[in-house]
C-alpha atoms as a PDB file:
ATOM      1  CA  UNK A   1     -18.115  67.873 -22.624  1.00  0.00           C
ATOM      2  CA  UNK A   2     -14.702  67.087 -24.466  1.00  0.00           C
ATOM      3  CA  UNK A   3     -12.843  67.761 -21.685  1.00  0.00           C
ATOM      4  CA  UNK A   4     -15.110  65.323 -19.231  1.00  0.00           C
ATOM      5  CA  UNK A   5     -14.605  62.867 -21.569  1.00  0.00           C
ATOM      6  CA  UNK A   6     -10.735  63.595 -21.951  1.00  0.00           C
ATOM      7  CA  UNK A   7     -11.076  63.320 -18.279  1.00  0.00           C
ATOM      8  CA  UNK A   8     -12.278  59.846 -18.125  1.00  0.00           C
ATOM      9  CA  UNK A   9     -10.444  57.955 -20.579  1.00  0.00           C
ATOM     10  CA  UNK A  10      -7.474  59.172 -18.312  1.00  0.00           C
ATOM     11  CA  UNK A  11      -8.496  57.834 -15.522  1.00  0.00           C
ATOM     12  CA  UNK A  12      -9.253  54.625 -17.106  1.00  0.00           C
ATOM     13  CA  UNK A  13      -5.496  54.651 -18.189  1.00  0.00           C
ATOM     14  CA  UNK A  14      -4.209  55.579 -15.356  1.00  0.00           C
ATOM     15  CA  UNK A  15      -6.269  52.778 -13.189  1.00  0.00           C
ATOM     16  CA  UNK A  16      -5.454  50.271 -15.889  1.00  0.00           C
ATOM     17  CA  UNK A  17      -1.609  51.270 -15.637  1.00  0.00           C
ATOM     18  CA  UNK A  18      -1.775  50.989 -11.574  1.00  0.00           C
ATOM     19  CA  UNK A  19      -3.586  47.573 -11.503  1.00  0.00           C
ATOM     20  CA  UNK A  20      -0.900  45.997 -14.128  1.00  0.00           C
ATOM     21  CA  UNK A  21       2.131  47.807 -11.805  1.00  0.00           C
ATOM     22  CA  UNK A  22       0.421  45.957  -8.955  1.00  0.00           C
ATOM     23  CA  UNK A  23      -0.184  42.488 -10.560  1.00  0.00           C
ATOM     24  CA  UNK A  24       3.136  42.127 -11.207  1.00  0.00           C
ATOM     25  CA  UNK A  25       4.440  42.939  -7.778  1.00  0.00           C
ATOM     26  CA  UNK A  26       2.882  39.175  -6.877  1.00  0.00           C
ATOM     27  CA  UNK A  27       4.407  37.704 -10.218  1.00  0.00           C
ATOM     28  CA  UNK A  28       6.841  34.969  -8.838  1.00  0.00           C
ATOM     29  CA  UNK A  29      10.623  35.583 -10.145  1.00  0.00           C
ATOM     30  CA  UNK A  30      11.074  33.355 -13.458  1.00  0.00           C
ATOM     31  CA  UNK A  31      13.439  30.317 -12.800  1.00  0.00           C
ATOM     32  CA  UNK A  32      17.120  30.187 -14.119  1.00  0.00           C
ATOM     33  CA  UNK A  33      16.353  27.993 -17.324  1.00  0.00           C
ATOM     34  CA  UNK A  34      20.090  27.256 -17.281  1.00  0.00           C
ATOM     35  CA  UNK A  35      20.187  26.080 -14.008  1.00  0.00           C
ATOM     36  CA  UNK A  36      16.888  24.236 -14.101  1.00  0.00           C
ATOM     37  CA  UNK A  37      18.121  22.458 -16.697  1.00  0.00           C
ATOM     38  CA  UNK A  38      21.720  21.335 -14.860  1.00  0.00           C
ATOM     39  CA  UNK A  39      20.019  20.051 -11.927  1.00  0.00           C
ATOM     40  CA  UNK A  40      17.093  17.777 -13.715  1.00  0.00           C
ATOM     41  CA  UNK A  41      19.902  16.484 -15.667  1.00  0.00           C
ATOM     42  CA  UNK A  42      21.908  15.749 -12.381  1.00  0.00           C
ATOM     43  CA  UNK A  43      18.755  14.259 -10.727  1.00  0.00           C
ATOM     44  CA  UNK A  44      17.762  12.344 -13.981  1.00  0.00           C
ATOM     45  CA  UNK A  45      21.805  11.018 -13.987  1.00  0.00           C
ATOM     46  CA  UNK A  46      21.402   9.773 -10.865  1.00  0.00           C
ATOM     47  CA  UNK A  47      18.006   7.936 -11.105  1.00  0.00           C
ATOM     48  CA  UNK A  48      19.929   5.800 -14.066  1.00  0.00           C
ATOM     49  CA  UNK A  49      22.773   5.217 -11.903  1.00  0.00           C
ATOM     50  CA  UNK A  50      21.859   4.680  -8.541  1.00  0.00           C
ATOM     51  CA  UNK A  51      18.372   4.370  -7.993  1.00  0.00           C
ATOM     52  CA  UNK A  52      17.875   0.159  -7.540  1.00  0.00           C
ATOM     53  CA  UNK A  53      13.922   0.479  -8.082  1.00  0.00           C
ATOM     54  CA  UNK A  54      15.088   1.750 -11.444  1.00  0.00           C
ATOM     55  CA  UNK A  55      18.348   0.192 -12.397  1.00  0.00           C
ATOM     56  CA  UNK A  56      17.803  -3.187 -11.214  1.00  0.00           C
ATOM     57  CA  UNK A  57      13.742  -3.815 -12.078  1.00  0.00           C
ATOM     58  CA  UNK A  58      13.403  -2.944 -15.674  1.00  0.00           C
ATOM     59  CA  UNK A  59      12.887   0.886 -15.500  1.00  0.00           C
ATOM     60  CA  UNK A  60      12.691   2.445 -18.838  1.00  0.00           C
ATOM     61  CA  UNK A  61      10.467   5.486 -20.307  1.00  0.00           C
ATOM     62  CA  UNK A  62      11.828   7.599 -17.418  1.00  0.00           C
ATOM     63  CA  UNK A  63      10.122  11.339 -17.959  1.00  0.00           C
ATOM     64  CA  UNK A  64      10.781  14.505 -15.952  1.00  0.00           C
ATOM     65  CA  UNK A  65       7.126  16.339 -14.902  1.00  0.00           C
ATOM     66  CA  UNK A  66       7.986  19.047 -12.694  1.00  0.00           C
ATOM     67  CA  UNK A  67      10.474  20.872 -11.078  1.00  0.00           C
ATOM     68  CA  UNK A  68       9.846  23.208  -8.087  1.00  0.00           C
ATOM     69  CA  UNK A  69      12.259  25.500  -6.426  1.00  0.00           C
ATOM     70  CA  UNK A  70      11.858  25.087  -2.596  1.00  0.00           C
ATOM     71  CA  UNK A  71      14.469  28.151  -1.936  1.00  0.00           C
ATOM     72  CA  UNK A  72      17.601  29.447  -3.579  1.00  0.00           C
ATOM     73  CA  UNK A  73      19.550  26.717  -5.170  1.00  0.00           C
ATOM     74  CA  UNK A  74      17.569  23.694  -3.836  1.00  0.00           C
ATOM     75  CA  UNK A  75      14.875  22.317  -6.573  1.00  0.00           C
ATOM     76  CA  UNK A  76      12.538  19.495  -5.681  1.00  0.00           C
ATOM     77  CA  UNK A  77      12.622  17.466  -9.294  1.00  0.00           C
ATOM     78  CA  UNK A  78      10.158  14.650  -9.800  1.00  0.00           C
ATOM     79  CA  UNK A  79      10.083  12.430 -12.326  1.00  0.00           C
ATOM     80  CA  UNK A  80       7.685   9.104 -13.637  1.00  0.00           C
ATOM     81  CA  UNK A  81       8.747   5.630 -15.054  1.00  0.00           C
ATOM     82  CA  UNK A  82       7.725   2.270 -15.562  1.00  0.00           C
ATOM     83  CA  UNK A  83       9.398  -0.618 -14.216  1.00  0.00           C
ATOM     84  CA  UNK A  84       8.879  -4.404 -15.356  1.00  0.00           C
ATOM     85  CA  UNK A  85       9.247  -5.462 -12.066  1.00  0.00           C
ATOM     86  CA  UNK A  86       7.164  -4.946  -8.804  1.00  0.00           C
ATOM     87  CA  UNK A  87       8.771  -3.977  -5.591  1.00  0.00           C
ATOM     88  CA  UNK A  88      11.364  -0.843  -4.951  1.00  0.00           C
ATOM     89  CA  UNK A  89      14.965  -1.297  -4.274  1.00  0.00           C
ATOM     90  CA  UNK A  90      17.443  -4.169  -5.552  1.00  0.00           C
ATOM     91  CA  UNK A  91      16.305  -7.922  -6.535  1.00  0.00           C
ATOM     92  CA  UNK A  92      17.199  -9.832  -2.994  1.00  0.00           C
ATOM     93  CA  UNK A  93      18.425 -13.772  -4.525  1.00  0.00           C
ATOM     94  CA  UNK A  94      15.526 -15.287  -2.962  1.00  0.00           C
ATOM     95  CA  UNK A  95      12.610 -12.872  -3.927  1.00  0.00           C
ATOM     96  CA  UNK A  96      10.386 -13.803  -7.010  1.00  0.00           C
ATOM     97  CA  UNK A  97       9.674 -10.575  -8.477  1.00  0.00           C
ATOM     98  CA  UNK A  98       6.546 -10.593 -10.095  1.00  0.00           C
ATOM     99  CA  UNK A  99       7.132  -9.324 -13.849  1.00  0.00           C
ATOM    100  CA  UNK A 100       4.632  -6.286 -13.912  1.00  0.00           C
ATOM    101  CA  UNK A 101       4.448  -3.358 -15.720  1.00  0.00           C
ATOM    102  CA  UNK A 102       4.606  -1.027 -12.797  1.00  0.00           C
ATOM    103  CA  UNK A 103       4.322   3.050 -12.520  1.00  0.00           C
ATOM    104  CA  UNK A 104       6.426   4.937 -10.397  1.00  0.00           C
ATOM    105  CA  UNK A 105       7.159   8.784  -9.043  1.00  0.00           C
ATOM    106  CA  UNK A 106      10.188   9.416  -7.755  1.00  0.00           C
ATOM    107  CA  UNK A 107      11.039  13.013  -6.363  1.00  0.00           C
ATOM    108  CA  UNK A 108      14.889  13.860  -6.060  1.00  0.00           C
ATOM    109  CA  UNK A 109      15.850  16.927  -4.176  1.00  0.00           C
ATOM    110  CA  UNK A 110      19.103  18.718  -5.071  1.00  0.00           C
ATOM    111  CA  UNK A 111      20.469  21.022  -3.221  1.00  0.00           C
ATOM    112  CA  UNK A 112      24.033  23.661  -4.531  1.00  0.00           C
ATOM    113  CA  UNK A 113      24.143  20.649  -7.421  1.00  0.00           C
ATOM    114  CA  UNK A 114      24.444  17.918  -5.227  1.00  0.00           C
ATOM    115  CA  UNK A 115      21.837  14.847  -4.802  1.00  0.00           C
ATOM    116  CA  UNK A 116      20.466  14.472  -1.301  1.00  0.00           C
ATOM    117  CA  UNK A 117      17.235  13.009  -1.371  1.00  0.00           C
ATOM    118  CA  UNK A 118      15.885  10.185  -3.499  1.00  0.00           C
ATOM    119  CA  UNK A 119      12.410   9.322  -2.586  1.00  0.00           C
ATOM    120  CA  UNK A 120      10.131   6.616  -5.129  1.00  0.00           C
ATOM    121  CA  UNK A 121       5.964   7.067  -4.241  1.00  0.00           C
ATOM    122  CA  UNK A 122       6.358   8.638  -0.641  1.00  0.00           C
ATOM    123  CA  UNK A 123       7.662   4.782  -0.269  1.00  0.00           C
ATOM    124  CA  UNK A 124      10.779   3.656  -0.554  1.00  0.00           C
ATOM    125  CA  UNK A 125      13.937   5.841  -0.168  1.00  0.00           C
ATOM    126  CA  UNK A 126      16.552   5.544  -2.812  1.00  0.00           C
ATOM    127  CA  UNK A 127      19.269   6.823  -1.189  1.00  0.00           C
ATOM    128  CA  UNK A 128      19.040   5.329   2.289  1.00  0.00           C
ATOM    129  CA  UNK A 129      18.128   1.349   0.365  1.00  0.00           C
ATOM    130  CA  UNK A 130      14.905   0.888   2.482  1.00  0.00           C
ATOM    131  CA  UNK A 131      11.589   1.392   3.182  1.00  0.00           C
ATOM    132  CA  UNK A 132      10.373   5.419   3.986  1.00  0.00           C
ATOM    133  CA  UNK A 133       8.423   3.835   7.287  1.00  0.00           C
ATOM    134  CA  UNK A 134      11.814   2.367   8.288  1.00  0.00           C
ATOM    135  CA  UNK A 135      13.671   4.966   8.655  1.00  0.00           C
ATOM    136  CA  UNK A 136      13.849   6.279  12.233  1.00  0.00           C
ATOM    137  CA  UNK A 137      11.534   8.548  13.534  1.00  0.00           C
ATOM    138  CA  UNK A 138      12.903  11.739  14.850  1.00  0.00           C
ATOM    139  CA  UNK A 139      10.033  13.271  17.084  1.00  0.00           C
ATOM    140  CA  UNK A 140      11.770  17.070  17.914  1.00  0.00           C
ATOM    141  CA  UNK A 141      12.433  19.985  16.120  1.00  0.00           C
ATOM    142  CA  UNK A 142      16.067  19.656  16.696  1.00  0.00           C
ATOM    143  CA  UNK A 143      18.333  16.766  16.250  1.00  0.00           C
ATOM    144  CA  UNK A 144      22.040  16.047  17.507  1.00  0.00           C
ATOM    145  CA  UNK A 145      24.337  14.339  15.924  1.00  0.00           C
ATOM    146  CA  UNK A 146      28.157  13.707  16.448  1.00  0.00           C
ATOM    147  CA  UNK A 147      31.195  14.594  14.003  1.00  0.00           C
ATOM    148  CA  UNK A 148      34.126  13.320  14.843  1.00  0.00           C
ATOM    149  CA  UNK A 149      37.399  16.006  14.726  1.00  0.00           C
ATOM    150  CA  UNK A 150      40.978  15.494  14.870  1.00  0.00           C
ATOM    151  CA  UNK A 151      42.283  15.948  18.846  1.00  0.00           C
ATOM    152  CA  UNK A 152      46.020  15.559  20.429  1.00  0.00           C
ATOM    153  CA  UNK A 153      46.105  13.806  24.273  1.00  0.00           C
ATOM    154  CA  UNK A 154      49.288  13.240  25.985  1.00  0.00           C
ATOM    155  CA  UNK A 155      51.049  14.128  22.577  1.00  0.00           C
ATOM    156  CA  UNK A 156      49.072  11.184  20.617  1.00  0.00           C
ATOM    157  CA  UNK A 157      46.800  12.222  17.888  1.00  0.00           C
ATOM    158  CA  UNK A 158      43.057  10.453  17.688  1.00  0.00           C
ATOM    159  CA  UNK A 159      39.460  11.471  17.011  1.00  0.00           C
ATOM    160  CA  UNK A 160      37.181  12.818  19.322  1.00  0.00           C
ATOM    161  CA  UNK A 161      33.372  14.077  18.670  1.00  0.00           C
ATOM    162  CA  UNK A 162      31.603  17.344  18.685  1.00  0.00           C
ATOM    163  CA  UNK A 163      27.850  17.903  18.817  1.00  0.00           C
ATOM    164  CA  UNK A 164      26.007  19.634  16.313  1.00  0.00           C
ATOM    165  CA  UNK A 165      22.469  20.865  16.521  1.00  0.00           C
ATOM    166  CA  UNK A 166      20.332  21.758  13.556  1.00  0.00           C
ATOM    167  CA  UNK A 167      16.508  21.269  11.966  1.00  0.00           C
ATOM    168  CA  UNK A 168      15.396  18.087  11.435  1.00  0.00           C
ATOM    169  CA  UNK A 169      16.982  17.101   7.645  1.00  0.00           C
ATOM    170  CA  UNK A 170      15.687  14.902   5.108  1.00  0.00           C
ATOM    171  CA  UNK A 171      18.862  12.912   4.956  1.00  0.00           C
ATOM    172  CA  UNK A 172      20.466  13.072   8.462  1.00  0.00           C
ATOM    173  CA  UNK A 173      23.597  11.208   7.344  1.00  0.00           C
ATOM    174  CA  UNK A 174      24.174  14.051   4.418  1.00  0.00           C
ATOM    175  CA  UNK A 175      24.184  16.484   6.706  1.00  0.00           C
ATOM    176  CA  UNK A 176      26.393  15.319   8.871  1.00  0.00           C
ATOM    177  CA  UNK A 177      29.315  14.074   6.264  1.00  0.00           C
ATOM    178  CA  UNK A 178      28.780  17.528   5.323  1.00  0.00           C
ATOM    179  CA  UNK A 179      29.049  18.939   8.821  1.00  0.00           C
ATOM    180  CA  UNK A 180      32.172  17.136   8.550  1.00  0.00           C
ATOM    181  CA  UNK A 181      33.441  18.671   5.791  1.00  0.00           C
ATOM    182  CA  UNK A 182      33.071  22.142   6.676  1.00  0.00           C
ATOM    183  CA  UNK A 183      35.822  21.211   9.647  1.00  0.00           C
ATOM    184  CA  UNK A 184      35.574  22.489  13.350  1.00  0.00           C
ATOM    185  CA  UNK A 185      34.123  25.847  14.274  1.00  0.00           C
ATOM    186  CA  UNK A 186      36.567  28.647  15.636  1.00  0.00           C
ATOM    187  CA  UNK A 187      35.405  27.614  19.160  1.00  0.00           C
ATOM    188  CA  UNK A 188      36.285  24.426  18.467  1.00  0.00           C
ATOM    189  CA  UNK A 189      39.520  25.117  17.148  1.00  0.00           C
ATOM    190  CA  UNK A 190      40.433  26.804  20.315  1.00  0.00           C
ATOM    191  CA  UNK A 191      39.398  24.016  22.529  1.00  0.00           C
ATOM    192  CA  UNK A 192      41.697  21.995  20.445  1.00  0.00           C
ATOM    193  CA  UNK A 193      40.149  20.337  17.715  1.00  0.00           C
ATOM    194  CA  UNK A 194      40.897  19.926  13.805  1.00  0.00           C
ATOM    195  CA  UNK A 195      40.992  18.122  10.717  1.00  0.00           C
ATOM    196  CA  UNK A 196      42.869  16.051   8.551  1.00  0.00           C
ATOM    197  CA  UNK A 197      40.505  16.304   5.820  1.00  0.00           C
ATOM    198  CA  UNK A 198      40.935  19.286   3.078  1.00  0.00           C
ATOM    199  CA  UNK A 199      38.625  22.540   3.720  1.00  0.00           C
ATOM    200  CA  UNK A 200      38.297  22.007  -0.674  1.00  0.00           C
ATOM    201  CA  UNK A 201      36.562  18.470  -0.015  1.00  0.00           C
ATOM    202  CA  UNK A 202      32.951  17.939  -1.355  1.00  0.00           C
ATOM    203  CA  UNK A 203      30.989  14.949  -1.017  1.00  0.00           C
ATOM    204  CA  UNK A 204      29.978  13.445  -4.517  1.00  0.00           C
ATOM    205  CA  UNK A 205      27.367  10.912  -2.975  1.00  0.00           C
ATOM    206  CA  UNK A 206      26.376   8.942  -0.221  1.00  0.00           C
ATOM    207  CA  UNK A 207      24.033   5.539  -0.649  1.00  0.00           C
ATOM    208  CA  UNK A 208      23.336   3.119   1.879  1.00  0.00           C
ATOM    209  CA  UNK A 209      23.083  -0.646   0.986  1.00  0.00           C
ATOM    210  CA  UNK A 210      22.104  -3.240   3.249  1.00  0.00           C
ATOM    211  CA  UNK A 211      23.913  -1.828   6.185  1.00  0.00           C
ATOM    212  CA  UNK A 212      27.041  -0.454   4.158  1.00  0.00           C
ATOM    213  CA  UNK A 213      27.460   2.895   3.448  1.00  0.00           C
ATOM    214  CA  UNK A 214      29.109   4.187   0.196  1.00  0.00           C
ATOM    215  CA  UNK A 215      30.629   7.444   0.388  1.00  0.00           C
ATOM    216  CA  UNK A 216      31.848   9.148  -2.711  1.00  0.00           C
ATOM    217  CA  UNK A 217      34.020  12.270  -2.401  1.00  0.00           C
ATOM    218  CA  UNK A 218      35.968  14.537  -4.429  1.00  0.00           C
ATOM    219  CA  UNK A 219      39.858  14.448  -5.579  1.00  0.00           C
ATOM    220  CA  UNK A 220      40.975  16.687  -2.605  1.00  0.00           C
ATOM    221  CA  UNK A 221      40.482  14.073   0.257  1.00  0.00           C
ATOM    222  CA  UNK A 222      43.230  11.874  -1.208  1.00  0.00           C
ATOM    223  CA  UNK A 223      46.395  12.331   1.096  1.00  0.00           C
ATOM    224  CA  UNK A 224      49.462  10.116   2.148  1.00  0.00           C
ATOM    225  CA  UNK A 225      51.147   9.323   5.098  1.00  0.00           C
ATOM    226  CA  UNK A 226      49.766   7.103   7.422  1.00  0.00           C
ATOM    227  CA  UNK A 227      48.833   9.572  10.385  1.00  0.00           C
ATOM    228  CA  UNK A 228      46.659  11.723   8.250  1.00  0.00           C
ATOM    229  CA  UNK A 229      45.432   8.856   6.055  1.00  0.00           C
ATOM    230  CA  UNK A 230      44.299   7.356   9.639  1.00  0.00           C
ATOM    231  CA  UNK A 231      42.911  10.266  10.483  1.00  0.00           C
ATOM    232  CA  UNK A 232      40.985  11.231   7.324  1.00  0.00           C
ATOM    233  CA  UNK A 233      39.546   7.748   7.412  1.00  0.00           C
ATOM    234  CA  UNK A 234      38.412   7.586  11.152  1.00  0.00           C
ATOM    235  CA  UNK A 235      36.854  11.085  11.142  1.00  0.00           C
ATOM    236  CA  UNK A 236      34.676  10.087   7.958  1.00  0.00           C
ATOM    237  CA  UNK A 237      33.871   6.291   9.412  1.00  0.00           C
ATOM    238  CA  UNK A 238      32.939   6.952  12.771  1.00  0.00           C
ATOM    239  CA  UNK A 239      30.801   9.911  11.752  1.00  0.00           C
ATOM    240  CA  UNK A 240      28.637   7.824  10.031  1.00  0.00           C
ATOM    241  CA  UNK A 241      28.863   5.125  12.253  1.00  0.00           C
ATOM    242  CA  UNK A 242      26.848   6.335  14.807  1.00  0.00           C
ATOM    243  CA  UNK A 243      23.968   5.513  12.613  1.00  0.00           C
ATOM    244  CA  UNK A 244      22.040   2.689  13.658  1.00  0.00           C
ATOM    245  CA  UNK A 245      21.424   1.367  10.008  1.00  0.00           C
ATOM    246  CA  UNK A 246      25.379   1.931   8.980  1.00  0.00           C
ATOM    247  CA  UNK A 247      27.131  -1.569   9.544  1.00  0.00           C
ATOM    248  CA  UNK A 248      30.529  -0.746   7.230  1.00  0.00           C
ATOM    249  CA  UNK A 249      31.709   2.705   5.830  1.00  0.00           C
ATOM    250  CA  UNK A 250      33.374   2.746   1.864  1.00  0.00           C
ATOM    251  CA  UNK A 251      35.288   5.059   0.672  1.00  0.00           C
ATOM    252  CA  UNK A 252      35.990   6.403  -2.420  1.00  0.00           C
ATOM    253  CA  UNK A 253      37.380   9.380  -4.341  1.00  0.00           C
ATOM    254  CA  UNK A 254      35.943  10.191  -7.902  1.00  0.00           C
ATOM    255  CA  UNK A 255      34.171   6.713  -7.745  1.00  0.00           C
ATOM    256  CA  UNK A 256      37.418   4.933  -7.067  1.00  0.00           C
ATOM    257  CA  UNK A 257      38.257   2.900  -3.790  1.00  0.00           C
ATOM    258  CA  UNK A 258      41.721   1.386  -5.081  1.00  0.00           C
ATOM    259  CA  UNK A 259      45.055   3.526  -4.729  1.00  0.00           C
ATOM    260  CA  UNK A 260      43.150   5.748  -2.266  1.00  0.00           C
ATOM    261  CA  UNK A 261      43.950   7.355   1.228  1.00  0.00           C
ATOM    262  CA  UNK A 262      47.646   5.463   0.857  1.00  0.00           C
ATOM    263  CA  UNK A 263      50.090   5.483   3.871  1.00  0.00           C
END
């Protein structure tokens, strides 16, 4: 009788033992706390800084309520605040903004660090200074785009463009500044084509105002001499460019645009 019972308060161990081992097989991995923390304070830096719904209509009591990690290194953060304005983006000189207490969500995605989507109620995108509905509608899978590359005809240097197919991003021009930055494949490099722009260079930020894009990059893209200060300059404007809503490219380095890219 002992031994029955001996018996069965095993098994019930053993069962119990086996259905914890197996629960946490489907326990999610526990998010880097460190690195959490790095990119809502990058996302929450940039809401103060750049976001116009926020800077430029009153927003105060801005409070992070979630952060999500859509795969390795990219985190979808959202935050709420209020603004004392209605509306989303910057004050136009002719608009009466009606003084309102108003609520907002705005969800930033950032992906190795780096800021590349800013997006306030499923409305209006931060980064790109318009309307969501506005911007254009890409109905494939697949999207091209151009990046322009350094080429040499008849012994004269000048920039020529490369296509570049990829999934559908959330922020097309991002993707292709980057594109730019990682410089021309090895095929492409045989057929000719390089860069004047260093392989170290990172882009810092990229906003879009009223048909003029502002693109921030890091200390390595400065140069001098004229040829590659042309160069550097032409392969970063005309990439972005061939953007319907881009009018005017500026650049800057570290947040500077004076004593820059000089011959």
């Amino acid at each position: 009788m002992i031994n029955k019972l001996l018996i069965g308060i095993v098994l019930v161990v053993v069962v119990a033992l086996i259905g914890f081992f197996i629960s946490t097989l489907d326990m999610p991995e526990p998010l880097d706390d460190d690195e959490v923390e790095e990119y809502v304070n990058i996302a929450e830096e940039w809401i103060r800084e750049n976001a116009k719904t926020f800077t430029e209509r009153g927003g105060s009591q801005l409070e992070h309520i979630r952060t999500v990690e859509l795969e390795e290194g990219v985190y979808e953060i959202a935050f709420e605040f209020e603004a004392a304005f209605a509306g989303y983006g910057p004050v136009d000189e002719d608009e009466m903004a009606a003084q309102v207490i108003t609520p907002h969500t705005v969800v930033v995605i950032v992906e190795d660090g780096e800021v590349v989507s800013v997006i306030t109620d499923e409305e209006y995108d931060e980064m790109e200074g318009r309307e969501v509905e506005a911007v254009e509608e890409i109905d494939e899978d697949m999207v091209t785009i151009d990046v322009y590359f350094v080429t040499v005809e008849d012994g004269m240097e000048g920039v020529s463009a490369v296509t570049r197919e990829f999934p559908v991003p959330q922020d097309i021009k991002v993707y292709a500044l980057n594109e730019l930055l990682e410089g021309p494949t090895s095929e492409e490099e045989a057929e000719g084509y390089s860069t004047a722009i260093d392989e170290e260079t990172t882009l810092n930020s990229l906003s879009i105002e009223e048909g003029v894009a502002y693109a921030d990059f890091s200390a390595e893209l400065d140069a001098s001499g004229s040829a590659t200060v042309m160069m550097i300059r032409d392969q970063i404007e005309r990439t972005l460019l061939q953007f319907e809503t881009v009018d005017e490219v500026v650049i800057s380095i570290e947040g500077e645009t004076e004593e820059i890219l000089q011959p």
